[in-house]
Protein backbone atom coordinates (compact mmCIF):
# COMPACT_ATOMS: atom_id res chain seq x y z
CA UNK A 1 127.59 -153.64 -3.96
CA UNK A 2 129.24 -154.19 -8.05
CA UNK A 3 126.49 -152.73 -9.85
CA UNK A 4 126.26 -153.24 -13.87
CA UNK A 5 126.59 -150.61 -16.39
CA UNK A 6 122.91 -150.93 -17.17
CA UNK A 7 122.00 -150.89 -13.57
CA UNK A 8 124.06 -147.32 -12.98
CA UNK A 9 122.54 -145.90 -16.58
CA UNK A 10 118.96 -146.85 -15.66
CA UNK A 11 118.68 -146.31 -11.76
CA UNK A 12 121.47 -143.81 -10.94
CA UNK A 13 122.75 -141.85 -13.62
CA UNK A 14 121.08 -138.62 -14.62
CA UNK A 15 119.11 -138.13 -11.48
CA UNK A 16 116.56 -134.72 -11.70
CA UNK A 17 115.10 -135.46 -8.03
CA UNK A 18 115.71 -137.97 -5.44
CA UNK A 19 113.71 -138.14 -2.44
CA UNK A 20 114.43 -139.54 0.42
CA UNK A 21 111.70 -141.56 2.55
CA UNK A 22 108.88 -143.35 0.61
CA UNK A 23 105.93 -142.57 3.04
CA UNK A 24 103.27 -140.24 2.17
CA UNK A 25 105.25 -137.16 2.10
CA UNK A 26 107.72 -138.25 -0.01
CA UNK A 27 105.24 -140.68 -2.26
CA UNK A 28 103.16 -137.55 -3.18
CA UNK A 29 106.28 -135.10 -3.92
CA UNK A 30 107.27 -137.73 -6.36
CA UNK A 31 103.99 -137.84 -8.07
CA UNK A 32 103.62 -133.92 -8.10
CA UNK A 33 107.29 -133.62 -9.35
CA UNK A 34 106.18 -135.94 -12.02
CA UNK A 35 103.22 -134.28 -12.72
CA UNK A 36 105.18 -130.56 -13.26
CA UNK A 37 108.22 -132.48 -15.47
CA UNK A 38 107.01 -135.18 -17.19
CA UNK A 39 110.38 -136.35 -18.67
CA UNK A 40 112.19 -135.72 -14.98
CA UNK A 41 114.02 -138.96 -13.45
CA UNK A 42 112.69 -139.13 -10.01
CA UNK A 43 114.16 -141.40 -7.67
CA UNK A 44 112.71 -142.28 -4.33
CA UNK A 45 115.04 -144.10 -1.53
CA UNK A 46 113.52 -146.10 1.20
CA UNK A 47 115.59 -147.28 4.24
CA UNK A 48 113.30 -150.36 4.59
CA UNK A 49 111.79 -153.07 2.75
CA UNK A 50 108.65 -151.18 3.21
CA UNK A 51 108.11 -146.98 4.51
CA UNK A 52 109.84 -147.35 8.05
CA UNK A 53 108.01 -144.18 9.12
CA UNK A 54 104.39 -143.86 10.25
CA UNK A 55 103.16 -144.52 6.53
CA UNK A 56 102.45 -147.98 6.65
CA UNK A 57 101.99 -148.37 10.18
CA UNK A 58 99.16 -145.40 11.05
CA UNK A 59 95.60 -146.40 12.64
CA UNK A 60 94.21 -144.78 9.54
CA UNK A 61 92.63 -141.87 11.26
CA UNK A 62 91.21 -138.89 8.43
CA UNK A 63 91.44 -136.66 11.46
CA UNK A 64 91.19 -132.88 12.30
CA UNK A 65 92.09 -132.78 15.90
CA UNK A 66 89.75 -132.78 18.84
CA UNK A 67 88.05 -130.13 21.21
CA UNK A 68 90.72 -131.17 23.55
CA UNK A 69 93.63 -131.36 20.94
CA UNK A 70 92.34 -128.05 19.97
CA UNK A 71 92.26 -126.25 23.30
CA UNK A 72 95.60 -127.82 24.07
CA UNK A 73 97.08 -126.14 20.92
CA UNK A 74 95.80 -122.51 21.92
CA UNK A 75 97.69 -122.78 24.56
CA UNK A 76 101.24 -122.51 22.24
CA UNK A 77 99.66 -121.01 19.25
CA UNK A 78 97.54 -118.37 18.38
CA UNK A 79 93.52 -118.83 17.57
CA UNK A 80 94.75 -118.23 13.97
CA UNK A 81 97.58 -120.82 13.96
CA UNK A 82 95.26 -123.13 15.02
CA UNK A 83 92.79 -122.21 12.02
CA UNK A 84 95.27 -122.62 10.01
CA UNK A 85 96.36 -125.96 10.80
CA UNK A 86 92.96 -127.88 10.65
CA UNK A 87 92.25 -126.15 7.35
CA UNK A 88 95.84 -127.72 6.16
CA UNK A 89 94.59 -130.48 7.56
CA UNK A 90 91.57 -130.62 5.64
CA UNK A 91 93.20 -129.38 2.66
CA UNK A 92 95.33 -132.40 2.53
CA UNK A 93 93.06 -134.79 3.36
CA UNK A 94 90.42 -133.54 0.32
CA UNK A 95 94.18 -133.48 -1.84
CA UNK A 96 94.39 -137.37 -0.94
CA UNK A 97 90.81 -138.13 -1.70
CA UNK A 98 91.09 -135.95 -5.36
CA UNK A 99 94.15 -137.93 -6.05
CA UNK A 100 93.01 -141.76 -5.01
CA UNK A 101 89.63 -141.96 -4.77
CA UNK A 102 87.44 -142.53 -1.78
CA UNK A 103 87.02 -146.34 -2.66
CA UNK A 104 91.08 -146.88 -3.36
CA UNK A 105 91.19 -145.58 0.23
CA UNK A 106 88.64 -147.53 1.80
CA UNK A 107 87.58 -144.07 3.12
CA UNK A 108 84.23 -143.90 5.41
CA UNK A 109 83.18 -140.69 7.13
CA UNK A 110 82.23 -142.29 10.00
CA UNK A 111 82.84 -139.53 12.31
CA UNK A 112 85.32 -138.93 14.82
CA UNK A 113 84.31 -139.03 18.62
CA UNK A 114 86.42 -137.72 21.50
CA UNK A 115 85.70 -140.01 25.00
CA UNK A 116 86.24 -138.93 28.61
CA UNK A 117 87.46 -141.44 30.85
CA UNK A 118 85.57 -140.93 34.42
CA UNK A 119 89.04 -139.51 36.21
CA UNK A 120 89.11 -136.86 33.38
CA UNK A 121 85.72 -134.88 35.02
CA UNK A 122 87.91 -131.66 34.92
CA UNK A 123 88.84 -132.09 31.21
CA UNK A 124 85.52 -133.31 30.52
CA UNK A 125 84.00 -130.24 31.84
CA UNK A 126 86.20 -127.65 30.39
CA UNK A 127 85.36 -129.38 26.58
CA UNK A 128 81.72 -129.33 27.15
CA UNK A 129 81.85 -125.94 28.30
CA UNK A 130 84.26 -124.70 25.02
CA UNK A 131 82.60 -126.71 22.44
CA UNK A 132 80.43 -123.24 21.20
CA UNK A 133 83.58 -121.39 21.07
CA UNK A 134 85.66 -124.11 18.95
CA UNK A 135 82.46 -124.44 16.75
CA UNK A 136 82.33 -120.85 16.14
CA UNK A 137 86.25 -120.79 15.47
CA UNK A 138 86.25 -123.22 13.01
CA UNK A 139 82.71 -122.82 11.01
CA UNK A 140 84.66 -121.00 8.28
CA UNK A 141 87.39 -124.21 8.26
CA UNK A 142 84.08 -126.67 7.50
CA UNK A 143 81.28 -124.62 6.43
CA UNK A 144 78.94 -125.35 9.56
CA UNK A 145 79.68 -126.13 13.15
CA UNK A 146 82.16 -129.44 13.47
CA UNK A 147 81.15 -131.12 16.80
CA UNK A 148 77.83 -132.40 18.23
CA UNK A 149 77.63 -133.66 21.48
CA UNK A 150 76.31 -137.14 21.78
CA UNK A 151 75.22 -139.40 24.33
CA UNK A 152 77.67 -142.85 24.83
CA UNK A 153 75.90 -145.16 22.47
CA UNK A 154 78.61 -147.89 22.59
CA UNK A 155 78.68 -149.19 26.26
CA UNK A 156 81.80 -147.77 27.13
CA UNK A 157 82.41 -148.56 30.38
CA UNK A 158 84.12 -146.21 33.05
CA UNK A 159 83.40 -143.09 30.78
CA UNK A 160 81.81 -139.87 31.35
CA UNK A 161 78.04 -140.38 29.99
CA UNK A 162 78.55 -138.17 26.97
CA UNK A 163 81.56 -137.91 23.95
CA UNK A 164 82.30 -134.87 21.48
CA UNK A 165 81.72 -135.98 18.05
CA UNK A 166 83.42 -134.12 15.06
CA UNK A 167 80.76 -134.86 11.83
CA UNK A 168 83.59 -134.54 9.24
CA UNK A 169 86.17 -136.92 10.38
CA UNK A 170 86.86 -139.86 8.68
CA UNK A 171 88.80 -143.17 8.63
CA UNK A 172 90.50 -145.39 5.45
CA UNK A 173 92.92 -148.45 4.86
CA UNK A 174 96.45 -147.44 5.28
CA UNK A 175 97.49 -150.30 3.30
CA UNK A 176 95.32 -149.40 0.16
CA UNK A 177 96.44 -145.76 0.69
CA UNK A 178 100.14 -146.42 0.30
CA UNK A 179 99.27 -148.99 -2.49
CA UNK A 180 97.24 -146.74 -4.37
CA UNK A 181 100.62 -144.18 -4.31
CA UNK A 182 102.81 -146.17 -5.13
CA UNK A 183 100.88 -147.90 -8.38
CA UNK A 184 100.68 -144.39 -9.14
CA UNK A 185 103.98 -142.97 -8.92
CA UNK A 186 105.07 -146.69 -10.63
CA UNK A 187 102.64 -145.35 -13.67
CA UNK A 188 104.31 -142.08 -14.11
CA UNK A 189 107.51 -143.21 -13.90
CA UNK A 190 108.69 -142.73 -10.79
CA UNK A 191 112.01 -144.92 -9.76
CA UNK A 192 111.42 -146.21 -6.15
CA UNK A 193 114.54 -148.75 -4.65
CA UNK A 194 114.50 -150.01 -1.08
CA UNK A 195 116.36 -151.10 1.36
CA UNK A 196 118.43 -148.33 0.71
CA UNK A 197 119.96 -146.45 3.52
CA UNK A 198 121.12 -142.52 3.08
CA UNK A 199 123.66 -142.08 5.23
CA UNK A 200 125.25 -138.56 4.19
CA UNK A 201 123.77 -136.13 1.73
CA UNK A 202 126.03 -133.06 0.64
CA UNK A 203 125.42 -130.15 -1.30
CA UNK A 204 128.23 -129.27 -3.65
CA UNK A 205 127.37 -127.04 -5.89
CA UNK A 206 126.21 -128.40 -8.99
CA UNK A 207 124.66 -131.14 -7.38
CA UNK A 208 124.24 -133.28 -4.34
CA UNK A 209 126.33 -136.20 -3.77
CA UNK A 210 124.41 -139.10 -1.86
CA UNK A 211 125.80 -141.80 -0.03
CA UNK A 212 124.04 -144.91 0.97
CA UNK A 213 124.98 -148.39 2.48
CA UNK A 214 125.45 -149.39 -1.22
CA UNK A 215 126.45 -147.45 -3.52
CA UNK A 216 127.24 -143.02 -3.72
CA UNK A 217 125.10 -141.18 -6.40
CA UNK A 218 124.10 -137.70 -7.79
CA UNK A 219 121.16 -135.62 -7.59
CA UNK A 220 120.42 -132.10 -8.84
CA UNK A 221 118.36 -131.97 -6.10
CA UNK A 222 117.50 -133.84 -3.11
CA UNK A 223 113.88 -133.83 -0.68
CA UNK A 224 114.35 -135.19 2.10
CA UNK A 225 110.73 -136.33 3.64
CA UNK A 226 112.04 -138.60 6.49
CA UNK A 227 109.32 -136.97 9.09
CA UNK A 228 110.39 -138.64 12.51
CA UNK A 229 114.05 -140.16 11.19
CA UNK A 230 114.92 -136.05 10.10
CA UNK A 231 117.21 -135.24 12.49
CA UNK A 232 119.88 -137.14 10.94
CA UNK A 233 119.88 -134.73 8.29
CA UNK A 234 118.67 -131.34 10.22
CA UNK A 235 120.06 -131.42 13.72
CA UNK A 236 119.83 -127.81 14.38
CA UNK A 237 115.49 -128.39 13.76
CA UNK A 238 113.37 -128.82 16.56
CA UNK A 239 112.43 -132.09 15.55
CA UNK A 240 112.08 -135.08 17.83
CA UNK A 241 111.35 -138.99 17.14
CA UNK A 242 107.70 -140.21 18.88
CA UNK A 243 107.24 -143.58 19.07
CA UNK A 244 103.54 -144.91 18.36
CA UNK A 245 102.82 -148.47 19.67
CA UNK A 246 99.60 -150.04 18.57
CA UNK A 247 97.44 -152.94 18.78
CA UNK A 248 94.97 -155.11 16.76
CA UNK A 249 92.63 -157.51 18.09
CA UNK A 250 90.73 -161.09 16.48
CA UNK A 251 87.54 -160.40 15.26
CA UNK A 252 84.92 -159.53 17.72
CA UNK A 253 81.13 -160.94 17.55
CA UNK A 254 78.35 -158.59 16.38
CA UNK A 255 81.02 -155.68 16.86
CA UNK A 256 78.96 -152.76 16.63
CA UNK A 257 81.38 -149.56 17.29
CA UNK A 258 81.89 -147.52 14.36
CA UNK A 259 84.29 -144.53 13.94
CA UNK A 260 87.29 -143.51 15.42
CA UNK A 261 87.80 -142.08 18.66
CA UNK A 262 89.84 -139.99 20.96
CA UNK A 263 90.74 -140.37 24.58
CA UNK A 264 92.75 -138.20 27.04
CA UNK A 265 94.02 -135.32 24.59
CA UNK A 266 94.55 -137.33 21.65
CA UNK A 267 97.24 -139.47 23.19
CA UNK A 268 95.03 -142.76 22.79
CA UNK A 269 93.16 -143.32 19.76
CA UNK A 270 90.98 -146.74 19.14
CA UNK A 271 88.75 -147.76 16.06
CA UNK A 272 86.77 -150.65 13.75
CA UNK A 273 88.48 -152.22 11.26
CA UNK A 274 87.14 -155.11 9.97
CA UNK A 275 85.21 -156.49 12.79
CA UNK A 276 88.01 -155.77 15.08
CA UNK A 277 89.73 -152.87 17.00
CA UNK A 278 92.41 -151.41 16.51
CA UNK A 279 93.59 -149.43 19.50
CA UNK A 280 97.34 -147.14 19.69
CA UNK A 281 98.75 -144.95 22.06
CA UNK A 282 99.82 -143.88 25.18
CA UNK A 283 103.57 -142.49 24.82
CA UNK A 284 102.27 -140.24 27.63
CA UNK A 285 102.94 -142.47 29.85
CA UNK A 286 107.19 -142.61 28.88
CA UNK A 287 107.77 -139.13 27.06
CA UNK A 288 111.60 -140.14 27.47
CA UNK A 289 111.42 -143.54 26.48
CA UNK A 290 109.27 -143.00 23.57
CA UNK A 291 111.54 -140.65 22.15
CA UNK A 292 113.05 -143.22 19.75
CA UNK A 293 113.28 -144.44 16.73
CA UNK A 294 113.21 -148.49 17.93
CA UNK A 295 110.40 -150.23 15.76
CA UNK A 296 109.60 -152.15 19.40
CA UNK A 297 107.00 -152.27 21.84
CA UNK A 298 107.02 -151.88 25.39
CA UNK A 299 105.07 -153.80 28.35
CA UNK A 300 104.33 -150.60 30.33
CA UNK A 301 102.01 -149.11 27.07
CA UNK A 302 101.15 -152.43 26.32
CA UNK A 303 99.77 -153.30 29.25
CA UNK A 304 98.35 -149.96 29.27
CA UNK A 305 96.76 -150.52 26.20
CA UNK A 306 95.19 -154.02 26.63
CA UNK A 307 93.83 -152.97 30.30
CA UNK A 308 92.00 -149.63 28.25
CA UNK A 309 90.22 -152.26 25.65
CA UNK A 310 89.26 -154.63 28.20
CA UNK A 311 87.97 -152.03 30.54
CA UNK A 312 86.86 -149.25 29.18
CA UNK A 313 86.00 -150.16 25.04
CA UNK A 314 84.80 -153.30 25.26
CA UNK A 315 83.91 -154.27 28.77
CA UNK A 316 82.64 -157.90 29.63
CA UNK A 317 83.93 -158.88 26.06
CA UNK A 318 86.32 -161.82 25.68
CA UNK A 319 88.40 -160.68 23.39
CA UNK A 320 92.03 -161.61 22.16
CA UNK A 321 94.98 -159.69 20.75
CA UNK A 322 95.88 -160.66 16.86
CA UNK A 323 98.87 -158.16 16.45
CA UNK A 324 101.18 -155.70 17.71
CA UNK A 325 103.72 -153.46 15.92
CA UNK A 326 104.97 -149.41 16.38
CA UNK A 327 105.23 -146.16 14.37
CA UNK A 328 107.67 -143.50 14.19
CA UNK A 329 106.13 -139.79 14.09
CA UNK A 330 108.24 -136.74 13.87
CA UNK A 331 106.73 -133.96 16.71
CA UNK A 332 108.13 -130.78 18.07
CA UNK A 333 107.19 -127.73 19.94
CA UNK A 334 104.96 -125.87 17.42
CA UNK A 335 102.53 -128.43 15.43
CA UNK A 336 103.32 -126.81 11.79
CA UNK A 337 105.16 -128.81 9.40
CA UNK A 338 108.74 -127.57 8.57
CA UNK A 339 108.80 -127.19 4.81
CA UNK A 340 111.68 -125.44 3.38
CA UNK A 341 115.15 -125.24 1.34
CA UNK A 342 118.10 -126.34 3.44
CA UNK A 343 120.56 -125.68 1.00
CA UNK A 344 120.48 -124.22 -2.63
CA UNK A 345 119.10 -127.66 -3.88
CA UNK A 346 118.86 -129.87 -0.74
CA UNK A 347 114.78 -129.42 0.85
CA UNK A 348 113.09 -130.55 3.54
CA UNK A 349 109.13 -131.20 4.85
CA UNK A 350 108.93 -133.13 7.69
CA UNK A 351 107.71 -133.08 11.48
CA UNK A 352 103.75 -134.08 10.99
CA UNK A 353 102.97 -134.10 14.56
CA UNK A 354 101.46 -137.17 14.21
CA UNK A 355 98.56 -136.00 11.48
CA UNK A 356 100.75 -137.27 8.62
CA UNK A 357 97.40 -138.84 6.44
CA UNK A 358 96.06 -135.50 7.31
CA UNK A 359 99.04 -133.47 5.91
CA UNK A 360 101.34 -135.99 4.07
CA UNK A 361 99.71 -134.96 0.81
CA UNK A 362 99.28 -131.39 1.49
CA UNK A 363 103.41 -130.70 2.67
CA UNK A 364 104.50 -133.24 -0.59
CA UNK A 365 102.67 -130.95 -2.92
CA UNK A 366 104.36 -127.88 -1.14
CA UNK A 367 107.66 -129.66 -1.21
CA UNK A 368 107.51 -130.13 -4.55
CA UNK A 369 106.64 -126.87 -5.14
CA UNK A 370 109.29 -125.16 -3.40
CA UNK A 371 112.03 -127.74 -5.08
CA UNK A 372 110.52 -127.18 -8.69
C-alpha cells in the first residue's frame, strides 16, 4: 500500500501506544491510556472490518458464573481463586456500567437462571444440595446471598421442575456496548484503522517495530489484547482458540421468557432479545473441532442447537431461525486472565475464558496500567 506523507505523519508517525485487537479489552486500554496521557497518540489495529473476536459477536450475557460453573471451577482452583474471579467479574462489569451508562448498554438485571435438563438428575442434585455453601462463599463478593431457587415458570419442557437463579446477573446490547466504546475512544482521540492485519511485532529496544499486511510502523509500546487469536504472538501461553456458534430466531408471539440462562455447566446459554431468542453453545460436543479460529458454523452444534430450542425452550412453538454466525473466545486451563509484560515494552491481557463483557473492562484498565 503507497501511503501519502500526510497519511504516515497523521496515522503512523510518532506512535505512544498501539494496541492490537479492537474488542473490549483493547477498546477500554485505549480509553484508560487516554485518560492517564491526554496528549498520547494511541493507535488501535483491528484485523477485521469490525472486532473479529468475541466483542461483537457475544450473547450479551452480564454474567458471574453459575452454581455449576462454580463447583466445576473448585475443582482446579482454590475456594479463594474462585472468589476472586467473580469479584473481577463483578468489578468489571460495575467498571463498564460507570463508564457507559446502563441505558448506552441496554443493560437489564433480569437475572440469570441456571436450567437442568431431565438427563442431568445427578448434576441437578449435587447444585441443589451446594447452593448454601456457594451462597455463603460468595455473600462477601455481592453483599447478600446470590442464588434463589425457583420453580420453572417458563414451560420448559424436558427440564428438572426447578432452576438456580443468580439475582445480580444481568444482560445488555452488544452492539450498543461496542458503539458506546468506540464513540468514546473516537472523542478522546483515540486512532482506530481496520482491516489491518499484525503479522509480526518485535521488540527492539527503543521501540517496537510492527508489521502488517500494509504497511511496517513504530510503537514505543505495543498491547496486544487479541484474547482467542493470542497465540500468534505468545506461543509458549497456555492459551487456546474456542469457537462459539450461536443462533437467533424471528420474533416469537407473546414471548414471555425473560433473562438469561444456563444449561449443562455453562456450555449452552439462551436468552430474550427483542421478542426473540437468542440461543449459543455447545462446543462440548467437538472440543477438537472447536478449537479454531474459523468464523463458521457447524451442522453437528447446529443441529444441536435448533433441536434444544424446539424441545426444551420453547416446546410446541413454531418458530423459525433469523440468523446464525460464531465467536472466537480465548480459554485455557486456569480461568484467570493473563495480564502481563512480555517484553520491556511489548504487553499482553488476554484469555477471558469466555466472560470477556464480564472482564474486558476490568483486564483493559489493568493493561493499561501495567503499560503506563
Amino acid at each position: 500500500m503507497n501511503l501519502s506523507y500526510w497519511e504516515y505523519n497523521s496515522w503512523l508517525t510518532d506512535i505512544d501506544f498501539t494496541i492490537v485487537g479492537s474488542g473490549i479489552v483493547g477498546l477500554s486500554s485505549a480509553l484508560f491510556l487516554k485518560e492517564k496521557y491526554p496528549t498520547a497518540k494511541v493507535l488501535v489495529l483491528e484485523k477485521g472490518i469490525l472486532p473479529q473476536g468475541a466483542s461483537t459477536k457475544n450473547a450479551g450475557f452480564a454474567c458471574f458464573g453459575s452454581v455449576s460453573e462454580i463447583l466445576s471451577d473448585l475443582k482446579n482452583h482454590t475456594e479463594q481463586e474462585v472468589v476472586d474471579l467473580v469479584n473481577q467479574r463483578r468489578q468489571g462489569i460495575k467498571l463498564l456500567r460507570e463508564i457507559l451508562g446502563d441505558k448506552e448498554l441496554g443493560y437489564q438485571q433480569l437475572g440469570g437462571h441456571e436450567v437442568f435438563l431431565e438427563k442431568d438428575t445427578e448434576l441437578y442434585d449435587e447444585c441443589l444440595e451446594k447452593v448454601p455453601y456457594i451462597n455463603s462463599l460468595l455473600e462477601p463478593v455481592f453483599g447478600s446471598h446470590p442464588f434463589k431457587v425457583h420453580d420453572n415458570k417458563y414451560g420448559f419442557d424436558k427440564v428438572e421442575n426447578s432452576y438456580i437463579s443468580h439475582q445480580f446477573e444481568g444482560q445488555l446490547d452488544t452492539g450498543q456496548m461496542m458503539l458506546g466504546l468506540l464513540k468514546n475512544c473516537v472523542s478522546k482521540g483515540v486512532l482506530l484503522l481496520n482491516d489491518v492485519e499484525v503479522q509480526n511485532i518485535e521488540d527492539t529496544g527503543p521501540y517496537v517495530s510492527i508489521i502488517t499486511q500494509h504497511f511496517d510502523v513504530r510503537s514505543k509500546k505495543v498491547l496486544l489484547a487479541t484474547n482467542g487469536f493470542a497465540r500468534q504472538f505468545l506461543k509458549e501461553e497456555m492459551i487456546q482458540p474456542a469457537r462459539a456458534q450461536v443462533l437467533i430466531t424471528e420474533p416469537v408471539p407473546d414471548l414471555d421468557i425473560k433473562g438469561t440462562f444456563h444449561l449443562d455447566e455453562g456450555y449452552y446459554y439462551f436468552r430474550n432479545v427483542d421478542n426473540r431468542i437468542l440461543l449459543g453453545g455447545g462446543r462440548n460436543l467437538d472440543f477438537k473441532g472447536e478449537q479454531t479460529t474459523e468464523l463458521k458454523e457447524t451442522k453437528l452444534i447446529q443441529d444441536a442447537l435448533e433441536g434444544l430450542l424446539k424441545e426444551v425452550i420453547l416446546p410446541r412453538r413454531e418458530v423459525n431461525i433469523a440468523h446464525r454466525w460464531s465467536g472466537i473466545m480465548g480459554v485455557g486451563p486456569q480461568k484467570k486472565p493473563i495480564i502481563k509484560p512480555i517484553s520491556d515494552h511489548i504487553f499482553c491481557g488476554v484469555r477471558l475464558g469466555g466472560m470477556g463483557i464480564a472482564l474486558g473492562t476490568l483486564v483493559g484498565k489493568k493493561l493499561a496500567e501495567i503499560a503506563s
